[in-house]
Each structure stands twice: as C-alpha cells, then as structure tokens.
N, C-alpha and C. Protein backbone atom coordinates (compact mmCIF):
# COMPACT_ATOMS: atom_id res chain seq x y z
N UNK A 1 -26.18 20.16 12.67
CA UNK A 1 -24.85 19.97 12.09
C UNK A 1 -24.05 18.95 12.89
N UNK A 2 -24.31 18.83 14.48
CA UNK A 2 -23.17 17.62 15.13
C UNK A 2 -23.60 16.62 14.88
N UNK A 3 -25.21 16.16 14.22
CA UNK A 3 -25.44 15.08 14.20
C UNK A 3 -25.13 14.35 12.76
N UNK A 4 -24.46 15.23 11.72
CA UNK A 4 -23.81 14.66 10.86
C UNK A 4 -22.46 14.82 10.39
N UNK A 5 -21.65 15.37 11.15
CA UNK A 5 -20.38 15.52 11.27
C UNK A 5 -19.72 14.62 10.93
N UNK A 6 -20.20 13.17 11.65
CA UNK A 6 -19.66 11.88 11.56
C UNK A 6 -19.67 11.67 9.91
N UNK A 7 -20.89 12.04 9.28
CA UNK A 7 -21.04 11.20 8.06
C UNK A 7 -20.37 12.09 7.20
N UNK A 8 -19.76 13.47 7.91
CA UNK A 8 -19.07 13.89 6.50
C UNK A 8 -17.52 13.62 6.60
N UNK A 9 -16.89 12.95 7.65
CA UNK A 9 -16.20 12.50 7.80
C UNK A 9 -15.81 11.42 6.80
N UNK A 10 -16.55 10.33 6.20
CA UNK A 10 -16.31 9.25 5.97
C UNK A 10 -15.50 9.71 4.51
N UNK A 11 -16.16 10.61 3.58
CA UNK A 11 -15.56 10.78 2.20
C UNK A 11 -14.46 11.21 2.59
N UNK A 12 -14.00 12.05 3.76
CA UNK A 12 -12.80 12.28 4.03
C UNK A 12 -11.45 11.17 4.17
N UNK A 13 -11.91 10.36 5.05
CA UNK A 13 -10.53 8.99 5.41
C UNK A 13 -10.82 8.27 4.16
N UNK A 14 -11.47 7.82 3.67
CA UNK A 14 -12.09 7.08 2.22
C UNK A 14 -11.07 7.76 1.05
N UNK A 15 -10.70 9.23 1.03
CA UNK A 15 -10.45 9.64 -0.18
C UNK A 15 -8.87 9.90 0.73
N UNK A 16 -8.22 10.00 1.83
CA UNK A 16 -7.27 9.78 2.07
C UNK A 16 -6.52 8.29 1.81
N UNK A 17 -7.31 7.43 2.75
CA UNK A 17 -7.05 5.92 2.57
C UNK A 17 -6.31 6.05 1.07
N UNK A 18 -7.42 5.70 0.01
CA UNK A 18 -7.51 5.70 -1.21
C UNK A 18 -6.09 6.50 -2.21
N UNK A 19 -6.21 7.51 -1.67
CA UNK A 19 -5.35 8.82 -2.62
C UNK A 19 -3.75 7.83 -2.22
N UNK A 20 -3.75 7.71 -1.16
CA UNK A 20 -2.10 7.78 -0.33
C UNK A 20 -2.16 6.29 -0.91
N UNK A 21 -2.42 5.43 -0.47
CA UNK A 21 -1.87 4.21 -1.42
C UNK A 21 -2.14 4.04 -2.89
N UNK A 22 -2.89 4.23 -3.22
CA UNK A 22 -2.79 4.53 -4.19
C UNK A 22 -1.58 5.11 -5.32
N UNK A 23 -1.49 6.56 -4.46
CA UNK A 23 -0.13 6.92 -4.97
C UNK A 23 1.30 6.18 -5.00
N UNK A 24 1.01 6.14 -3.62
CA UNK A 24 2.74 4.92 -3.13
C UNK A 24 2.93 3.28 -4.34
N UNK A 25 1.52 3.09 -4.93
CA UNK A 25 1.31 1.74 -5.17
C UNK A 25 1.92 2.01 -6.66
N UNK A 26 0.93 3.16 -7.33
CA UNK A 26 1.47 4.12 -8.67
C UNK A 26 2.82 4.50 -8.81
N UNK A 27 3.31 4.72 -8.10
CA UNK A 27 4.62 5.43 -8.02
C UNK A 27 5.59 4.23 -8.06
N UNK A 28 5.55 3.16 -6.98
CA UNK A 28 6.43 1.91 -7.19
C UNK A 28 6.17 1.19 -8.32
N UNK A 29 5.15 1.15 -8.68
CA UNK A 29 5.21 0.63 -10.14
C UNK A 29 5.94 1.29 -11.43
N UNK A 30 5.72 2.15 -11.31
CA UNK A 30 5.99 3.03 -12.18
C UNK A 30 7.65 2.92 -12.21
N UNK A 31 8.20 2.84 -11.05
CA UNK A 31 9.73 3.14 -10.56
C UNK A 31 10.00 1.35 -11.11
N UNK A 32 9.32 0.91 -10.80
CA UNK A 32 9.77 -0.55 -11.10
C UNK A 32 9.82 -0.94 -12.47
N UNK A 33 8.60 -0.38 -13.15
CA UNK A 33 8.12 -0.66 -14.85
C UNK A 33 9.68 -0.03 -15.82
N UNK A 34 9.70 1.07 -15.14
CA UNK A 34 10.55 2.01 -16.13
C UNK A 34 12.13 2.07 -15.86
N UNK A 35 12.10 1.16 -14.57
CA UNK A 35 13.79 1.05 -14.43
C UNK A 35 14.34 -0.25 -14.97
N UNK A 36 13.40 -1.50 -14.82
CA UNK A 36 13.36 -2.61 -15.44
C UNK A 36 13.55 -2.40 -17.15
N UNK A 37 13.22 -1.67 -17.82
CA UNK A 37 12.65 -1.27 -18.87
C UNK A 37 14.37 -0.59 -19.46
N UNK A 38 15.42 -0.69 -18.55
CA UNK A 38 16.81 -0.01 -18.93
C UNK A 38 17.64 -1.90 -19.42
N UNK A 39 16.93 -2.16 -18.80
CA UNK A 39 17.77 -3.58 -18.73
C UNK A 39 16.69 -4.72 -19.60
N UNK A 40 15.87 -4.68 -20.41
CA UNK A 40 15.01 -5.30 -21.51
C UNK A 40 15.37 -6.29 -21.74
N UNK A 41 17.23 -6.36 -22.30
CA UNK A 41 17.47 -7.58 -23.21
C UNK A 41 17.94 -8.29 -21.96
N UNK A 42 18.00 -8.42 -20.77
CA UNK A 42 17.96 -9.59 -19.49
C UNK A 42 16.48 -9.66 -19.41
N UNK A 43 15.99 -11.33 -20.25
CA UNK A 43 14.92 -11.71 -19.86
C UNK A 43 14.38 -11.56 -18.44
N UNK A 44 15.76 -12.18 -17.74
CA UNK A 44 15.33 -12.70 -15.93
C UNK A 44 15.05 -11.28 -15.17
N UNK A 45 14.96 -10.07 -15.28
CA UNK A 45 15.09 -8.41 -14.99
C UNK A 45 13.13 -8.45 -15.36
N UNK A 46 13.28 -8.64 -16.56
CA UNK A 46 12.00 -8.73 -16.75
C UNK A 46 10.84 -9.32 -16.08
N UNK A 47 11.14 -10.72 -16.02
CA UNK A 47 11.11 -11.50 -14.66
C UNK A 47 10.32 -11.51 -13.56
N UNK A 48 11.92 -10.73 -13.14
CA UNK A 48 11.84 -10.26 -11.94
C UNK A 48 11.16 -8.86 -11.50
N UNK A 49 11.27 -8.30 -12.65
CA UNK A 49 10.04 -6.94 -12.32
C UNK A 49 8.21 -7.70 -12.52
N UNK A 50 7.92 -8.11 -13.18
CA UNK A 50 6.90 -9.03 -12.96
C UNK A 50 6.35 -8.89 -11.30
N UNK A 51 7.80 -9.92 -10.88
CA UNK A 51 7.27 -10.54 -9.01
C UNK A 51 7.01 -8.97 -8.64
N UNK A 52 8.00 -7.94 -8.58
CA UNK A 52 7.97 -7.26 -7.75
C UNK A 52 6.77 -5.89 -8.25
N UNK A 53 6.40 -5.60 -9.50
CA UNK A 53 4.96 -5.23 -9.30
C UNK A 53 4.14 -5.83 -9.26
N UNK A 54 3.98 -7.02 -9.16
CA UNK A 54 2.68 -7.89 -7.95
C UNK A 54 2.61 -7.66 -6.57
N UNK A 55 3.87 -7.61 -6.62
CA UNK A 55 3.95 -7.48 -4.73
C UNK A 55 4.05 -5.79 -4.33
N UNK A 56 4.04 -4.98 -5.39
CA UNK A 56 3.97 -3.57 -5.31
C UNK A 56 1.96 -2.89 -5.05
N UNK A 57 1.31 -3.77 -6.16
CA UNK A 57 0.14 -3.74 -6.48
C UNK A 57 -0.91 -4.48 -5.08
N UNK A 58 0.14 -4.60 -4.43
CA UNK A 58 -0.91 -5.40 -3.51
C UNK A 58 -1.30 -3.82 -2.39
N UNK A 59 -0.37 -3.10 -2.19
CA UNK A 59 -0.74 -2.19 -1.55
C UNK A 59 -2.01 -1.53 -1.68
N UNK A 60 -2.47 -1.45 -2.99
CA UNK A 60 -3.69 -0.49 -3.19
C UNK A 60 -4.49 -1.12 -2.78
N UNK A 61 -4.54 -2.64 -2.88
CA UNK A 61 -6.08 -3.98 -2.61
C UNK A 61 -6.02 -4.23 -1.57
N UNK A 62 -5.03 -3.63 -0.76
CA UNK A 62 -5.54 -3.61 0.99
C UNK A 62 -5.87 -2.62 1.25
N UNK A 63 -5.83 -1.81 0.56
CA UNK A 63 -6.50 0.08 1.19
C UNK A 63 -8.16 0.01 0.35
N UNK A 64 -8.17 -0.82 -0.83
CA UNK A 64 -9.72 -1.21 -0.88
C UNK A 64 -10.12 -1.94 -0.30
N UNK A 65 -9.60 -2.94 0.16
CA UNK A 65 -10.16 -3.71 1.23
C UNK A 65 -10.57 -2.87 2.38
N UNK A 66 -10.12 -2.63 2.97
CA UNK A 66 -10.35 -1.02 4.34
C UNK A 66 -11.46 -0.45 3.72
N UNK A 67 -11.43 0.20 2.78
CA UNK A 67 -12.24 1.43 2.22
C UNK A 67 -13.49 0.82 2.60
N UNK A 68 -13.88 -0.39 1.82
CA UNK A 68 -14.78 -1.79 1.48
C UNK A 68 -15.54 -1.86 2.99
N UNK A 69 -14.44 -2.53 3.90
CA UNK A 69 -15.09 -2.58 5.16
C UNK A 69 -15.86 -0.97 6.01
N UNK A 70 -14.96 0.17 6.14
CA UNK A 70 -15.18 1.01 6.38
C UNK A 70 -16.44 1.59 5.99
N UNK A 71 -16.84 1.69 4.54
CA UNK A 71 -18.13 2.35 4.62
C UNK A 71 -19.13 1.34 4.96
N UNK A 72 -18.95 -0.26 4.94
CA UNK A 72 -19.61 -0.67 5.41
C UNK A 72 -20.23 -0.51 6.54
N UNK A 73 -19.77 -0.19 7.21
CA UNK A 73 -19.62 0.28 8.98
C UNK A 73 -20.88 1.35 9.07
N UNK A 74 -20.72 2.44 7.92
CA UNK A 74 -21.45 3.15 8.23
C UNK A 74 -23.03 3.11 8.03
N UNK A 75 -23.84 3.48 9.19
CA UNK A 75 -25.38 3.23 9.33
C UNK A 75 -25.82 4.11 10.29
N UNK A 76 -27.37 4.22 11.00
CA UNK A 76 -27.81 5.53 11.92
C UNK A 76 -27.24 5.09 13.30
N UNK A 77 -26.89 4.08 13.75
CA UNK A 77 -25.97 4.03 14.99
C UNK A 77 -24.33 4.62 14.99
N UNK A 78 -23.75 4.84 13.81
CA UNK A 78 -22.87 5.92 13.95
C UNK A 78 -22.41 6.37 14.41
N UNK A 79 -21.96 6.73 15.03
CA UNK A 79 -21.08 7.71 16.34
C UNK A 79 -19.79 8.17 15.70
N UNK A 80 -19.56 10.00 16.12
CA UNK A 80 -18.52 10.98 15.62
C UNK A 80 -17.22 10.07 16.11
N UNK A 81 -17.15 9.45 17.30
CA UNK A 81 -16.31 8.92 17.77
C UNK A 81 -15.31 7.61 17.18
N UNK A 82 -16.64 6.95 16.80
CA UNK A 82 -16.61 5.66 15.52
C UNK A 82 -15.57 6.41 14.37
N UNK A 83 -16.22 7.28 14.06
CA UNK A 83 -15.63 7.85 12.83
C UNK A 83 -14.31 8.53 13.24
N UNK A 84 -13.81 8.86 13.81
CA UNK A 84 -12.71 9.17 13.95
C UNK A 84 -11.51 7.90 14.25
N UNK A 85 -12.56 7.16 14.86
CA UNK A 85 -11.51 5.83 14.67
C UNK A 85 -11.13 5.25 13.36
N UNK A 86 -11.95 5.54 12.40
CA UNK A 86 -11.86 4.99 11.76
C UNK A 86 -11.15 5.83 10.73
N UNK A 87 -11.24 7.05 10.39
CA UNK A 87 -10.07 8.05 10.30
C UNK A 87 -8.71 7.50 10.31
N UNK A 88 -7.95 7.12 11.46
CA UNK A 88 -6.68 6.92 12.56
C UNK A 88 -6.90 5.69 11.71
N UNK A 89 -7.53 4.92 11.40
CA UNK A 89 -7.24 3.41 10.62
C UNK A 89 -6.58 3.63 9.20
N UNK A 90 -7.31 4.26 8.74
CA UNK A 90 -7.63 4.89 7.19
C UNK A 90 -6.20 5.77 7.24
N UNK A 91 -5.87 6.74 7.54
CA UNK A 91 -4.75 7.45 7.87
C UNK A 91 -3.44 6.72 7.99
N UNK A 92 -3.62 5.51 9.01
CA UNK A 92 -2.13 4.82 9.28
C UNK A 92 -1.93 4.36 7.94
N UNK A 93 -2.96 2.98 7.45
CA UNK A 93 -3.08 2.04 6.19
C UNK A 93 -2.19 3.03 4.96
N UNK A 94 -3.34 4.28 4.74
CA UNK A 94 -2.68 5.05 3.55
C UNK A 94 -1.21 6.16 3.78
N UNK A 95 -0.94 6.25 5.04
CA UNK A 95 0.56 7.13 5.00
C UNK A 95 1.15 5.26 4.78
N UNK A 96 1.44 4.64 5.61
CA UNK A 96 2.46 3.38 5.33
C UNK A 96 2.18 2.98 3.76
N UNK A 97 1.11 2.68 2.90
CA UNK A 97 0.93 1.99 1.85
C UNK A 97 1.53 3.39 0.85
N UNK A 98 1.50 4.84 1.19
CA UNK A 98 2.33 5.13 0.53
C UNK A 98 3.97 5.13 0.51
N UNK A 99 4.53 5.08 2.00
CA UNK A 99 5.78 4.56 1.77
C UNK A 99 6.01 3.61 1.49
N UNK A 100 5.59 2.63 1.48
CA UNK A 100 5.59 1.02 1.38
C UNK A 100 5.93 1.22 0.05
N UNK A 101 4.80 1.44 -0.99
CA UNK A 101 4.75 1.20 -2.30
C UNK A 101 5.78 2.39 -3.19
N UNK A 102 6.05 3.46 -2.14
CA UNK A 102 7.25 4.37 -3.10
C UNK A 102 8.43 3.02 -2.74
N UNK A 103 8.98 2.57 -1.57
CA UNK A 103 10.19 1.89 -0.97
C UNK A 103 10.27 0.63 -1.90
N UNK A 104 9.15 -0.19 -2.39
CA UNK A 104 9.16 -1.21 -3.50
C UNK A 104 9.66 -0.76 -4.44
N UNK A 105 9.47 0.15 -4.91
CA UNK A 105 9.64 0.70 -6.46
C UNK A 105 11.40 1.46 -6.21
N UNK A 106 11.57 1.95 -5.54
CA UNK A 106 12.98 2.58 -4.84
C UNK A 106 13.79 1.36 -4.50
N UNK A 107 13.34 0.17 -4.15
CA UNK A 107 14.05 -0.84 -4.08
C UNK A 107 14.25 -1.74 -5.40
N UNK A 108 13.56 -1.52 -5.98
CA UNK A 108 13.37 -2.37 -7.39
C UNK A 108 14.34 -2.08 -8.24
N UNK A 109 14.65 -0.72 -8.34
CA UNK A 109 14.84 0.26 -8.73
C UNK A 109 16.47 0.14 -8.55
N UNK A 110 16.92 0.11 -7.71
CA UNK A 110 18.63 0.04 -7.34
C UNK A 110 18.91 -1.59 -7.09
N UNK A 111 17.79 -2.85 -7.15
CA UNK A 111 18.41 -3.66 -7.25
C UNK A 111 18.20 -4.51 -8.16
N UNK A 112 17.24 -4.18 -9.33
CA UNK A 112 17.77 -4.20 -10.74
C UNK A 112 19.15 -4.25 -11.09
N UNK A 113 19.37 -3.16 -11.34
CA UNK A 113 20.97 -3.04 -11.55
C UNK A 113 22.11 -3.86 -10.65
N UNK A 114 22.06 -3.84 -10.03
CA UNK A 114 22.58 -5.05 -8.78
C UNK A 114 22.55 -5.85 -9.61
N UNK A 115 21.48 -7.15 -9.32
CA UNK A 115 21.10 -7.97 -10.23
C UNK A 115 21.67 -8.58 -11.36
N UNK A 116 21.74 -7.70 -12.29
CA UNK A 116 22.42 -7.36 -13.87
C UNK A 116 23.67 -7.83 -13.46
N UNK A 117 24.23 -7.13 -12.32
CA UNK A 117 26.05 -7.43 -12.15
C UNK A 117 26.65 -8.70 -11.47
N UNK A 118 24.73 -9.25 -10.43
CA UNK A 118 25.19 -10.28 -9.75
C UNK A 118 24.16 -10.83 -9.63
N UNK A 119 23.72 -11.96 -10.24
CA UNK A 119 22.07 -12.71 -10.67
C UNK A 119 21.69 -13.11 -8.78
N UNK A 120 23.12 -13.70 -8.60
CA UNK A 120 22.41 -13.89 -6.96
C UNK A 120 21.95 -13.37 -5.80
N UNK A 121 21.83 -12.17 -6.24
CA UNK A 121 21.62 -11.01 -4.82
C UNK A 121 20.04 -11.30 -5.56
N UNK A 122 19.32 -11.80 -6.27
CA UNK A 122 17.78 -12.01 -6.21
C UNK A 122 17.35 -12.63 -4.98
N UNK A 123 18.21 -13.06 -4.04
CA UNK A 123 17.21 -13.32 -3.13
C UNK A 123 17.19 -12.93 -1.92
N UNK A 124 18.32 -11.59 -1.90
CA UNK A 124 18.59 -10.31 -0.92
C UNK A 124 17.33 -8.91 -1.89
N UNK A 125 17.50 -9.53 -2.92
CA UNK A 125 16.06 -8.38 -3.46
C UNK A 125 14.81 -8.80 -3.12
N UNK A 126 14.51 -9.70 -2.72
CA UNK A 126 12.94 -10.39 -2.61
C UNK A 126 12.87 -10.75 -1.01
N UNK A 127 14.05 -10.85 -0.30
CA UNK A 127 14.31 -10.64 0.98
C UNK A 127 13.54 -8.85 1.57
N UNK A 128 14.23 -7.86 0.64
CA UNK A 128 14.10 -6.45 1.09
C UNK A 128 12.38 -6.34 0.41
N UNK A 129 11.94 -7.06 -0.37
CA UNK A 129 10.31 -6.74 -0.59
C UNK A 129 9.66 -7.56 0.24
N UNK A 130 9.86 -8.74 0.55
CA UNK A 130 9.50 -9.68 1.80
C UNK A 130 9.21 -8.56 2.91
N UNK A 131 10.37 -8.11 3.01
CA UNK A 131 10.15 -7.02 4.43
C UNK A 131 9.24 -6.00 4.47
N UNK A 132 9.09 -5.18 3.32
CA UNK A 132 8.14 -4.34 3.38
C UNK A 132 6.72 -4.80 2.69
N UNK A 133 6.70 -5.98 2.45
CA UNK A 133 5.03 -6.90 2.67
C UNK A 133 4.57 -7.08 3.76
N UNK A 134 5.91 -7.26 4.89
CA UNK A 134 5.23 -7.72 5.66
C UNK A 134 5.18 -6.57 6.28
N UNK A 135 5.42 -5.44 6.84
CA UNK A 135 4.94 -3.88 6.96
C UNK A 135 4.06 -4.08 6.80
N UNK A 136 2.84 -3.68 5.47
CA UNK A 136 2.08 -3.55 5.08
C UNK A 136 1.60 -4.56 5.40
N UNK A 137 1.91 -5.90 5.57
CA UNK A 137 0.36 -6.79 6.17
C UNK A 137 -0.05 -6.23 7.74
N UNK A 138 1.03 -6.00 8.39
CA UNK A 138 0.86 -5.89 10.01
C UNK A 138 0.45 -4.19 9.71
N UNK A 139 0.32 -3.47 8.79
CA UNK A 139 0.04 -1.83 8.82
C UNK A 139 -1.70 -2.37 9.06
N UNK A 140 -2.17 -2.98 7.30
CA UNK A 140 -3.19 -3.99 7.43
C UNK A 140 -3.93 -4.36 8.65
N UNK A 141 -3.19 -5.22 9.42
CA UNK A 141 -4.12 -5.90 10.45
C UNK A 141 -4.28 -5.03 11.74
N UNK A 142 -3.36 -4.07 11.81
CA UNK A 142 -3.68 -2.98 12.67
C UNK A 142 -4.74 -2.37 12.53
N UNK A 143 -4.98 -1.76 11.21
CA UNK A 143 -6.09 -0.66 11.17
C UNK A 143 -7.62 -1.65 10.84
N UNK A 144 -7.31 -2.81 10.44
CA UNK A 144 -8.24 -3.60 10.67
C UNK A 144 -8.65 -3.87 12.74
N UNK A 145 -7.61 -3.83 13.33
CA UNK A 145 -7.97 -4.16 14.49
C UNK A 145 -8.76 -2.80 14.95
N UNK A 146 -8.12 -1.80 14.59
CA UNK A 146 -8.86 -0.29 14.99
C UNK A 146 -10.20 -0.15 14.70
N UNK A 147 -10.59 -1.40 13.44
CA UNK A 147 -11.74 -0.62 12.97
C UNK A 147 -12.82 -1.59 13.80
N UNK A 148 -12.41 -2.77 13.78
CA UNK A 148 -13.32 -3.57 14.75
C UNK A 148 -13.53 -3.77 15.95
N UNK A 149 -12.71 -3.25 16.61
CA UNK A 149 -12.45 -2.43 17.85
C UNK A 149 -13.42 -1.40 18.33
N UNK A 150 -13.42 -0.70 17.87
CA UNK A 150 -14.27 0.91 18.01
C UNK A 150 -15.33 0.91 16.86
C-alpha cells in the first residue's frame, strides 16, 4: 500500500485543480453573461462582456495546463513526496483560479452598471481585470515553479 499511495494521490489534486477553477471560471462567467444580459440594448456592455469572459475563461486553461503537465510527471520513479508537491501546486492554482474567476464575474458584475452611467470608467474596469490576470498568471507560474522544482 506505501508504494502506491503516491499514485492515488494524483486523481486527487487533478480533480481538485480541475473542480476549483473550474468552478470560479463557471461562476464568473455566468455572473458576467447574465448581468450584462440587464443592459442588452447598450451594444458597448455587450462588448465589453465579450473582453471580460475571455479574460474570465482563461482561468480554467491554466488549471488544464497544470493538470496536462502534472500527470505528465507521473511514471515508476515517482516519489510520495513528488506527489505531494504537486498537490500544494494543484491546490494553490485551483483555490486562487476559484477566487480569481468568482472576483471577474463580481467585478463585471458591479461595473457594468457603472459603465451604463459613465462609458469612461471602462478603463478602471479592465484596469480591476488586468489585476486579477495578473494574480492568476503569477498563481500560474508559481505552481508551475513547484512542480518543476520537486
């Protein structure tokens, strides 16, 4: 049993990774699709929900990217240890990519309406998704560093 501990590990961070951004990525879209969706007859709302579930959707294609590399990793040199690092990768990526991608959609979301009242705060809205891209790239290159690391 200790000598495969490691490998039952992997469906574990794999289906965490996965689940948690996933959700965060689902959820900001969703918050973005359906709040945009109050304000229809402003083409530019429309728009602008466009940019910001692209930049919502990117969360999930860096937690497949991880996933992607991660089981790659796995082979009979293995180590429980490996795998737990790689856990702590998988774990950071998917708790941040789910706040990340709820905070897009929560931001989308209240500055829509903004927007509507003042066309120029679009680039204090794409400022506040700017910011949490770049979260998620540096969440990204962290658990990428964890995984090539160990």
């Amino acid at each position: 049993m200790n000598e495969i501990i490691q490998y039952l590990i992997g469906p574990i961070r794999i289906s965490f990774l996965l689940s948690l951004s996933a959700y965060g990525s689902c959820d900001g879209m969703a918050n973005c699709g359906a709040s945009s969706t109050l304000y229809s007859d402003k083409p530019m709302i429309v728009t602008y929900s466009y940019v910001s579930m692209i930049m919502v959707s990117t969360v999930f294609f860096y937690a497949f990217i991880i996933g992607i590399i991660v089981m790659n990793k796995i082979d009979n040199n293995y180590t429980f240890i490996k795998s737990i690092w790689d856990l702590i990768a998988c774990l950071l990526f998917g708790c941040i990519g789910l706040v990340g991608g709820k905070s897009m959609g929560l931001v989308s979301k209240l500055c829509f309406r903004r927007i509507v009242q003042k066309p120029e705060f679009f680039i204090s809205f794409l400022f506040s998704l700017a910011s949490l891209e770049v979260t998620l790239i540096l969440a990204f290159l962290i658990s990428l560093l964890i995984i090539y690391k160990h």
